[in-house]
Protein backbone atom coordinates (compact mmCIF):
# COMPACT_ATOMS: atom_id res chain seq x y z
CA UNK A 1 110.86 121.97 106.45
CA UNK A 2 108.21 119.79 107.68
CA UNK A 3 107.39 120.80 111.60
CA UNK A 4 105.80 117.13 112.35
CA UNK A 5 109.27 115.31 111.19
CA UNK A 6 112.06 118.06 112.59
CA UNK A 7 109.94 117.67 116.01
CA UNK A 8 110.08 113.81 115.39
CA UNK A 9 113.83 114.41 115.03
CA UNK A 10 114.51 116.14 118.18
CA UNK A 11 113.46 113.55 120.00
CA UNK A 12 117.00 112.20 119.44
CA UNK A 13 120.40 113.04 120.73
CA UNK A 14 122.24 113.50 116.24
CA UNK A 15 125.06 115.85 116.26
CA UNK A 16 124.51 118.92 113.70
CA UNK A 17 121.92 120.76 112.46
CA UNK A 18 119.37 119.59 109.81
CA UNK A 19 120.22 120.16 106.06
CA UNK A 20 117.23 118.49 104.14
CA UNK A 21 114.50 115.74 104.55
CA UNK A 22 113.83 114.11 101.19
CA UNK A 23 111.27 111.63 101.07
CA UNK A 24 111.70 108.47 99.50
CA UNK A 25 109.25 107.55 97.18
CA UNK A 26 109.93 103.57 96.57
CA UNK A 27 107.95 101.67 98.79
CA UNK A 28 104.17 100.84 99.12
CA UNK A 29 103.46 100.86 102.98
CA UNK A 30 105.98 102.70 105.09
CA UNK A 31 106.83 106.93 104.62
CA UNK A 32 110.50 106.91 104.64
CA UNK A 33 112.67 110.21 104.73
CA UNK A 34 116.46 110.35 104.14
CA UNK A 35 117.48 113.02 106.62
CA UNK A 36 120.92 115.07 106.45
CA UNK A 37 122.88 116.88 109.11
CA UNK A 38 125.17 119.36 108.77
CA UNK A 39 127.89 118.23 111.32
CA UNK A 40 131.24 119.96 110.98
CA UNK A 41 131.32 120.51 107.53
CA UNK A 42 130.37 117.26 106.53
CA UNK A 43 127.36 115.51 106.12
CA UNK A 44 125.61 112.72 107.75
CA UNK A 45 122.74 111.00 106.62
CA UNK A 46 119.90 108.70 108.37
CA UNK A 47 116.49 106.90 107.02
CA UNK A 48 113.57 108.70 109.26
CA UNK A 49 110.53 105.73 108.51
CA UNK A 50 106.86 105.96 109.76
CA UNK A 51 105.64 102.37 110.35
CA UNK A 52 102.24 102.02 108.87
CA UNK A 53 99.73 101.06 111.91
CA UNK A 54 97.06 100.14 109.55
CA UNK A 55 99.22 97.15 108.64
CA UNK A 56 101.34 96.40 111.27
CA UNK A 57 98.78 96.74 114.24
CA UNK A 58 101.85 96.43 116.56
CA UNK A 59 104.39 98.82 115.87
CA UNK A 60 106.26 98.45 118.95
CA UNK A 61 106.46 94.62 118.94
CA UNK A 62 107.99 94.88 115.06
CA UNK A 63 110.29 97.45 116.70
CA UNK A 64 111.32 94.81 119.16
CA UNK A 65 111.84 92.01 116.84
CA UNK A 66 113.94 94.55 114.50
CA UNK A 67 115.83 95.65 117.26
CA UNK A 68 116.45 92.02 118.46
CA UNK A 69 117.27 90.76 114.70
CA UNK A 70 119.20 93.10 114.13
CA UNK A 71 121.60 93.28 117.24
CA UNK A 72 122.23 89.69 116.76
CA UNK A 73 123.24 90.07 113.54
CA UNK A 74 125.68 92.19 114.05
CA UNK A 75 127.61 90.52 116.61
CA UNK A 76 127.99 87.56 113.90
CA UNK A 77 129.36 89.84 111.54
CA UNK A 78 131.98 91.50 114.41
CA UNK A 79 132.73 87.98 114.98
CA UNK A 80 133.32 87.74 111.09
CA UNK A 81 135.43 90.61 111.17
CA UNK A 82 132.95 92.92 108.53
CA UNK A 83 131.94 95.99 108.56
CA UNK A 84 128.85 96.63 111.54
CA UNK A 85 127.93 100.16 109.82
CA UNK A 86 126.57 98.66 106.34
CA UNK A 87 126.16 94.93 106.36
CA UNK A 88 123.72 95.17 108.70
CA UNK A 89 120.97 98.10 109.99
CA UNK A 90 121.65 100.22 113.09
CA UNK A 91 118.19 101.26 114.90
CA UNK A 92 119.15 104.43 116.66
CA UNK A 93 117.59 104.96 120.32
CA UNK A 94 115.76 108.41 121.08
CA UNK A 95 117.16 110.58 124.05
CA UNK A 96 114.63 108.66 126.21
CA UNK A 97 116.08 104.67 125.49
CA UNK A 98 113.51 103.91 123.03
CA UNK A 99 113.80 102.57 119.63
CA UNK A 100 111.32 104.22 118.49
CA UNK A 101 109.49 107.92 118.68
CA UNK A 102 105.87 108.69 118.77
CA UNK A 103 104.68 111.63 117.24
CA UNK A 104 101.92 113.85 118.40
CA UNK A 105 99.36 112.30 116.88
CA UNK A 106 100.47 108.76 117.82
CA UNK A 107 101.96 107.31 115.03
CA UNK A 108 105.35 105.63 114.93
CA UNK A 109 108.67 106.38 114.00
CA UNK A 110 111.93 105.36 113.84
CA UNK A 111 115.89 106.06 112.58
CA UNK A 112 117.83 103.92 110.80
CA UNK A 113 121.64 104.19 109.42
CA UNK A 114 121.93 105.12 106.24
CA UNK A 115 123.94 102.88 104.41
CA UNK A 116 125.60 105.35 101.90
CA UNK A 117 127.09 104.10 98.39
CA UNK A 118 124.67 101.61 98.08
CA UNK A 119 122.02 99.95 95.50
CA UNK A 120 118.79 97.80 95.23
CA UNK A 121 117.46 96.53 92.49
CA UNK A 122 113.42 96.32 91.30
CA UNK A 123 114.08 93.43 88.83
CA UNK A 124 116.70 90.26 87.86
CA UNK A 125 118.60 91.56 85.59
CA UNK A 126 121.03 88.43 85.29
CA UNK A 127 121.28 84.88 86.88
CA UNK A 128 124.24 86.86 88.97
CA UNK A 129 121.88 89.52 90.31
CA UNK A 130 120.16 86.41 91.76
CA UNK A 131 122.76 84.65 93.04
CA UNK A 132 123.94 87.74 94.84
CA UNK A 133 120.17 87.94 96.36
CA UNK A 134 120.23 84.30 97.18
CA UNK A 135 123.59 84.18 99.16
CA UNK A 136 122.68 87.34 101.17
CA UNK A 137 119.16 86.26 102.28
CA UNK A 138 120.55 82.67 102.63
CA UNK A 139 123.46 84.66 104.89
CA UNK A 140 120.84 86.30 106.66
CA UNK A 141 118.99 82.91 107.27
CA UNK A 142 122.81 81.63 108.53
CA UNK A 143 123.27 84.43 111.04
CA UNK A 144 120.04 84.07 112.73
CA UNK A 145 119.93 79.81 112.73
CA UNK A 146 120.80 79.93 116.99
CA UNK A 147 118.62 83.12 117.40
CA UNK A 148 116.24 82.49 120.67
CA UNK A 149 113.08 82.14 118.52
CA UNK A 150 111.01 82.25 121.69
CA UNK A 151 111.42 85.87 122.11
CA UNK A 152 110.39 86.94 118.15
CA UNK A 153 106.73 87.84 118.12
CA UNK A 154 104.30 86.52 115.68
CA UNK A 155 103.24 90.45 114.48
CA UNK A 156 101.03 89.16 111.52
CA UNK A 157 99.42 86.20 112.71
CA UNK A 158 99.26 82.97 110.43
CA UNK A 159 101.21 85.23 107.05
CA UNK A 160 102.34 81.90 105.44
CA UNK A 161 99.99 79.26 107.01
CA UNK A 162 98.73 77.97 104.21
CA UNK A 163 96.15 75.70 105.53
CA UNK A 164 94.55 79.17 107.09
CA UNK A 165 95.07 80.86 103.89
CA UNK A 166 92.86 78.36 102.55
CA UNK A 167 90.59 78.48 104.47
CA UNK A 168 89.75 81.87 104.00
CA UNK A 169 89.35 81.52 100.29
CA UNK A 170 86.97 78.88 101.47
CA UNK A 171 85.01 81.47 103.24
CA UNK A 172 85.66 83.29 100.37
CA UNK A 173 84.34 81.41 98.06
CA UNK A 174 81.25 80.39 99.88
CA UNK A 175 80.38 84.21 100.65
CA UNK A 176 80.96 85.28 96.97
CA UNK A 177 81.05 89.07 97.88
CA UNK A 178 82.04 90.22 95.16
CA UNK A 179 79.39 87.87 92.76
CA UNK A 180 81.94 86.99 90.41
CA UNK A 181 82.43 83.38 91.07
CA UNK A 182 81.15 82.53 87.85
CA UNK A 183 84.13 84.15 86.15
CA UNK A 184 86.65 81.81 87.99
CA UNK A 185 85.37 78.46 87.73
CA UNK A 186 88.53 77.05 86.19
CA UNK A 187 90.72 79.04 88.55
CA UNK A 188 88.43 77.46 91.37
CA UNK A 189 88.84 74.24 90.45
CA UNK A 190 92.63 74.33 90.41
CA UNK A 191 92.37 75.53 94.03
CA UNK A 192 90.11 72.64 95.18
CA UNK A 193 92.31 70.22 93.63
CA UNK A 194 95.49 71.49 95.46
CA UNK A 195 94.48 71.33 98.96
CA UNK A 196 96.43 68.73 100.03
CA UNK A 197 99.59 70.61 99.51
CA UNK A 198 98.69 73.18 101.13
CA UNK A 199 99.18 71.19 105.23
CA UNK A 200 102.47 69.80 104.00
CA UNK A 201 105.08 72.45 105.60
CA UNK A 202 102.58 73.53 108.21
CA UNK A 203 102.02 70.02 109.25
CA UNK A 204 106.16 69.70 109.34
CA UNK A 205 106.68 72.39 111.16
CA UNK A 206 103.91 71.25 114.21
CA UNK A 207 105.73 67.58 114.34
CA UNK A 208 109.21 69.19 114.32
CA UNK A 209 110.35 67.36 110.84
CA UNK A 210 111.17 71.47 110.06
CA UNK A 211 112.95 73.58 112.55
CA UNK A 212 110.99 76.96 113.35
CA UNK A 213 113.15 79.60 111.87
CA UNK A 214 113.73 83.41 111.76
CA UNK A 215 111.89 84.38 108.58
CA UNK A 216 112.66 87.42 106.68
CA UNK A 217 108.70 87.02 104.66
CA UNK A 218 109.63 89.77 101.81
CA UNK A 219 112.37 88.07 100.15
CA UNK A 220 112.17 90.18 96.69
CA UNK A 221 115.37 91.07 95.59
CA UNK A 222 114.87 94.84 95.93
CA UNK A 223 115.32 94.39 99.72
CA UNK A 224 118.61 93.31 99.19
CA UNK A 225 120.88 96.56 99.61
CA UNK A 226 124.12 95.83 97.05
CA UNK A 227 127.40 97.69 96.94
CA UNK A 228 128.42 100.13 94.15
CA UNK A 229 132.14 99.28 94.32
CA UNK A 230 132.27 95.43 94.03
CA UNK A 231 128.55 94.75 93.33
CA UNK A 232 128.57 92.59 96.09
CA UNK A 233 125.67 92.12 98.35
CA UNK A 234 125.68 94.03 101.47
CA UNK A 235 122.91 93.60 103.99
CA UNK A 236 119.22 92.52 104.06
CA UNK A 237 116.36 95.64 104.41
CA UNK A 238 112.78 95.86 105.06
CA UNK A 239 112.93 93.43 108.52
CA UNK A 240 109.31 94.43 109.73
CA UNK A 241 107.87 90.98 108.94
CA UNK A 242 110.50 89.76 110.99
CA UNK A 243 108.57 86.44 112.26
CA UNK A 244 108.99 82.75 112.97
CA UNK A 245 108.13 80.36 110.27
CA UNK A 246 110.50 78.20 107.88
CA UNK A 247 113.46 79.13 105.91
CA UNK A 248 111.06 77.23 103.32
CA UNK A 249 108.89 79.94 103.43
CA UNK A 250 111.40 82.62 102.60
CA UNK A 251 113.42 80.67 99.55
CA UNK A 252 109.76 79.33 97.83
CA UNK A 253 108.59 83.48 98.07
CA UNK A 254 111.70 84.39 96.27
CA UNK A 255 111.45 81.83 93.12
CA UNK A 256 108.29 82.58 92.76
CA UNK A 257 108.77 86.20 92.32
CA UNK A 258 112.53 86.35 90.67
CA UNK A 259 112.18 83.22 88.54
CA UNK A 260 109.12 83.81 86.89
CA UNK A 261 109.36 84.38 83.19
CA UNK A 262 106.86 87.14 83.08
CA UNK A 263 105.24 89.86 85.12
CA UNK A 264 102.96 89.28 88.36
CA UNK A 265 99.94 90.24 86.07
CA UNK A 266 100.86 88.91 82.85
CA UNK A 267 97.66 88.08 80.79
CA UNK A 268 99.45 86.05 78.10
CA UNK A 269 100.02 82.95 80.00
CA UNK A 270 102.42 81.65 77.41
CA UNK A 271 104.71 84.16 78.63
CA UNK A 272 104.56 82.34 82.16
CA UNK A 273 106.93 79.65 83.13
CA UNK A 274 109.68 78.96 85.90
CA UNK A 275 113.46 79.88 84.70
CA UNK A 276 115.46 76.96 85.49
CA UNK A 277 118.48 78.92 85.39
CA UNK A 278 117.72 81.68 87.57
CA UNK A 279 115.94 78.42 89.87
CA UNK A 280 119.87 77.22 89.73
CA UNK A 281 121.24 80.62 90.28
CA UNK A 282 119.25 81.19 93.19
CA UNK A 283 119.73 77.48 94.92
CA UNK A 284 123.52 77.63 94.28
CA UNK A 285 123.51 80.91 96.47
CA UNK A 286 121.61 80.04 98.79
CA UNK A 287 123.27 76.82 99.85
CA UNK A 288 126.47 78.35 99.43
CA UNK A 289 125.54 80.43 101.86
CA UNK A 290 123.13 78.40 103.99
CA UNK A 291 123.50 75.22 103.44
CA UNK A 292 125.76 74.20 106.20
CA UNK A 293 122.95 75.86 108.75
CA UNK A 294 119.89 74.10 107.12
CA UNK A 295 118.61 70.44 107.84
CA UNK A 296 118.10 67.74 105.34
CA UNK A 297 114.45 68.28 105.17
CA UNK A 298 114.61 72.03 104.20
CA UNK A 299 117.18 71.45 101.51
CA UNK A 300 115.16 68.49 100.10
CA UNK A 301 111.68 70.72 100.21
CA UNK A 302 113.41 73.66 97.91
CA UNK A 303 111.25 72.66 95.04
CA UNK A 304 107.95 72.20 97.40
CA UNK A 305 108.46 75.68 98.48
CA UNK A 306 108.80 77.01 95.27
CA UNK A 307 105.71 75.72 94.52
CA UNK A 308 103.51 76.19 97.72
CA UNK A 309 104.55 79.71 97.96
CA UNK A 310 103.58 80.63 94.36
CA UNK A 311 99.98 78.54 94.87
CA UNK A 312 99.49 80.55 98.19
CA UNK A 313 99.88 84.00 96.56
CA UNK A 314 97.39 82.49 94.09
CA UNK A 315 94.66 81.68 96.34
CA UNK A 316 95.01 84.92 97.91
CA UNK A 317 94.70 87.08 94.67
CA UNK A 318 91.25 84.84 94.13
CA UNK A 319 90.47 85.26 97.12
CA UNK A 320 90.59 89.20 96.65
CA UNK A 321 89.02 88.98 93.44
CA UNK A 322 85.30 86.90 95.24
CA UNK A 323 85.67 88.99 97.84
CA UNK A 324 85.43 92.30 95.86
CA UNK A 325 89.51 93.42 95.69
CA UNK A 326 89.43 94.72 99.39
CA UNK A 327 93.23 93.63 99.86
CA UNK A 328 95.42 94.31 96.87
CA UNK A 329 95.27 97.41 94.66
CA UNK A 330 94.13 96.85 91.29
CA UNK A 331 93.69 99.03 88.07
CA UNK A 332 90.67 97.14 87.04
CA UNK A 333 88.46 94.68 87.39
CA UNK A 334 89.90 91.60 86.62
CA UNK A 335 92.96 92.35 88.06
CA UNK A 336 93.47 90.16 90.85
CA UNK A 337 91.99 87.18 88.96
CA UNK A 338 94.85 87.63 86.28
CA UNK A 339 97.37 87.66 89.13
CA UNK A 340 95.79 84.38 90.46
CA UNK A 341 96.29 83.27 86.96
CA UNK A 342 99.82 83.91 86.25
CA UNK A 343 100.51 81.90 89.56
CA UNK A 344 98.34 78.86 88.89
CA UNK A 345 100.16 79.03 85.23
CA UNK A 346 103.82 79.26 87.39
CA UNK A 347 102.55 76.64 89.54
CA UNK A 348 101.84 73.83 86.76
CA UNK A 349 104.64 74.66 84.91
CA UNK A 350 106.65 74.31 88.34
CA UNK A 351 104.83 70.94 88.48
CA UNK A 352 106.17 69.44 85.12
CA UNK A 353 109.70 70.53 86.07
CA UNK A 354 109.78 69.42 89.30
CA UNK A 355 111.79 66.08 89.13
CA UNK A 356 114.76 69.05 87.04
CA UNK A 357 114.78 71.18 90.04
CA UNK A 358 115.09 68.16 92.62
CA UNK A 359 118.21 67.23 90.10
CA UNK A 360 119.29 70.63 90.59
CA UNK A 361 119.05 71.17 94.14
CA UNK A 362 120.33 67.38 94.60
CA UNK A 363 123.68 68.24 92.32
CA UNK A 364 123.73 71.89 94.67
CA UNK A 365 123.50 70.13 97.90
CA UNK A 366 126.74 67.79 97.15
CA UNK A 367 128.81 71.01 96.88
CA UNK A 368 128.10 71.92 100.31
């Protein structure tokens, strides 16, 4: 048994005796360990997570907005009358108050309940699937709409400015790192052209036409933990981008991911296009769940987001790819300029059925 984690471990007050630490192996940035006690002859488990400094420079302010998103969430849902120990995470404090435990060498930690008889998912696998995603990040959105947004720190500065973001592929493109300008032209182009949508929600947001929200800023469905019983959705994971922004934000990043026709790095383009059911799936939930806590001017945007979000992931896999793929992982060269290509494809094709998903969010809306 690992020494690092069981001394990581004792740094908190659990009942029992340690059983097993199984790491998790899902998941990109974080080390995550489901840890079991013996207590009594029975078993209890917990999620044991290392929070990766080398992204999130600021461990202990994500700790403090998880800690403050999450306590607020589950008063709503003791107010609701549900079930505190699995619709919602439980950070557990170490002997000494804190939410979190450092380890000799400095790094991180923290425990989390874990929420047993549970599922996520890695793909849509039906327009339900994302309608169930839809209504529990639009529930999520719901239960935070009067959370004191002054207190939530801004851990990654700028994530979904978009104006910023563009200006760095700006910079990008004028520093050419990488030398490989040449090979993007087109893709260039259809950046250039864009840049007036890319102030619209940012501009909104300074003048107040768009309230600043609690935003989730990983809405893929996989961080939606489901129930094995009734296949409902249970609770919302994965809160360390925890930030303000808009709720725009969060529904645009989740079409562009869950409605898309084909993968993130498709290189048959024909295979690209926006689902207009799962689009209607998704809104349905969302407002069903929502609605009642957005404003007319974030129900009306839907479609923009969709849109902005998927062009903003596209600038920044160009970006990557002038700049010599320092950000994203690839597997080979021209990796990251296919992924900017599958967006721009998403993007266009989100473009000539824009005026359908207005019609759709429009018809959506009324229900509410």
């Amino acid at each position: 048994m690992d020494k690092k984690l069981v001394n990581i471990l004792n740094q908190y007050d659990f009942n029992g005796t340690i059983k097993e630490i199984k790491p998790i192996t899902v998941g990109h940035i974080n080390d995550t360990f489901v840890v079991e006690y013996d207590v009594e002859c029975k078993t209890e488990k917990y999620l044991l997570q290392w929070i990766n400094h080398n992204v999130f420079k600021k461990p202990i302010e994500v700790m403090e907005n998880v800690v403050g998103v999450t306590t607020h969430i589950k008063g709503k849902i003791a107010e609701a009358g549900g079930d505190t120990e699995r619709e919602v995470l439980t950070v557990f404090k170490t002997k000494a108050g804190e939410n979190y435990a450092l380890a000799e060498d400095g790094g991180c930690w923290r425990v989390y309940n874990f929420v047993d008889n549970s599922y996520s998912l890695d793909g849509v696998r039906s327009s339900d699937d994302f309608k169930m995603a839809a209504i529990a990040f639009g529930n999520f959105q719901k239960q935070l709409a009067d959370y004191p947004i002054k207190t939530l720190k801004d851990t990654i500065p700028n994530f979904h400015n978009t104006v910023s973001r563009f200006n760095d592929f700006k910079v990008a493109l004028e520093e050419n790192k990488s030398g490989r300008k040449d090979e993007a032209k087109e893709e260039i182009e259809f950046v250039l052209a864009h840049e007036k949508d890319c102030s619209v929600l940012v501009d909104m947001l300074n003048s107040g036409e768009l309230p600043l929200r609690v935003t989730h800023n990983d809405t893929k469905l996989n961080n939606v933990l489901f129930d094995k019983t009734t296949n409902k959705p249970l609770c919302v994971v994965d809160l360390d981008t925890v930030m303000p922004g808009s709720s725009l934000y969060d529904f645009g990043d989740s079409i562009r991911f869950g409605a898309n026709t084909g993968a993130e790095d498709e290189k048959d383009l024909s295979k690209i296009s926006l689902d207009l059911d799962l689009f209607k799936a998704y809104v349905e939930g969302y407002l069903e769940s929502a609605g009642d806590a957005l404003t007319e001017n974030e129900i009306t945007y839907l479609p923009f987001a969709a849109k902005l979000l998927t062009f903003e992931c596209g600038i920044r896999f160009l970006g990557d790819f002038l700049n010599g793929d320092v950000y994203f992982k690839t597997e080979y060269p021209e990796h990251n300029l296919v992924r900017a290509r599958t967006q721009f494809k998403l993007v266009s094709d989100i473009e000539k059925k824009f005026s359908e998903m207005q019609s759709i969010v429009n018809q959506a809306k009324s229900r509410v």
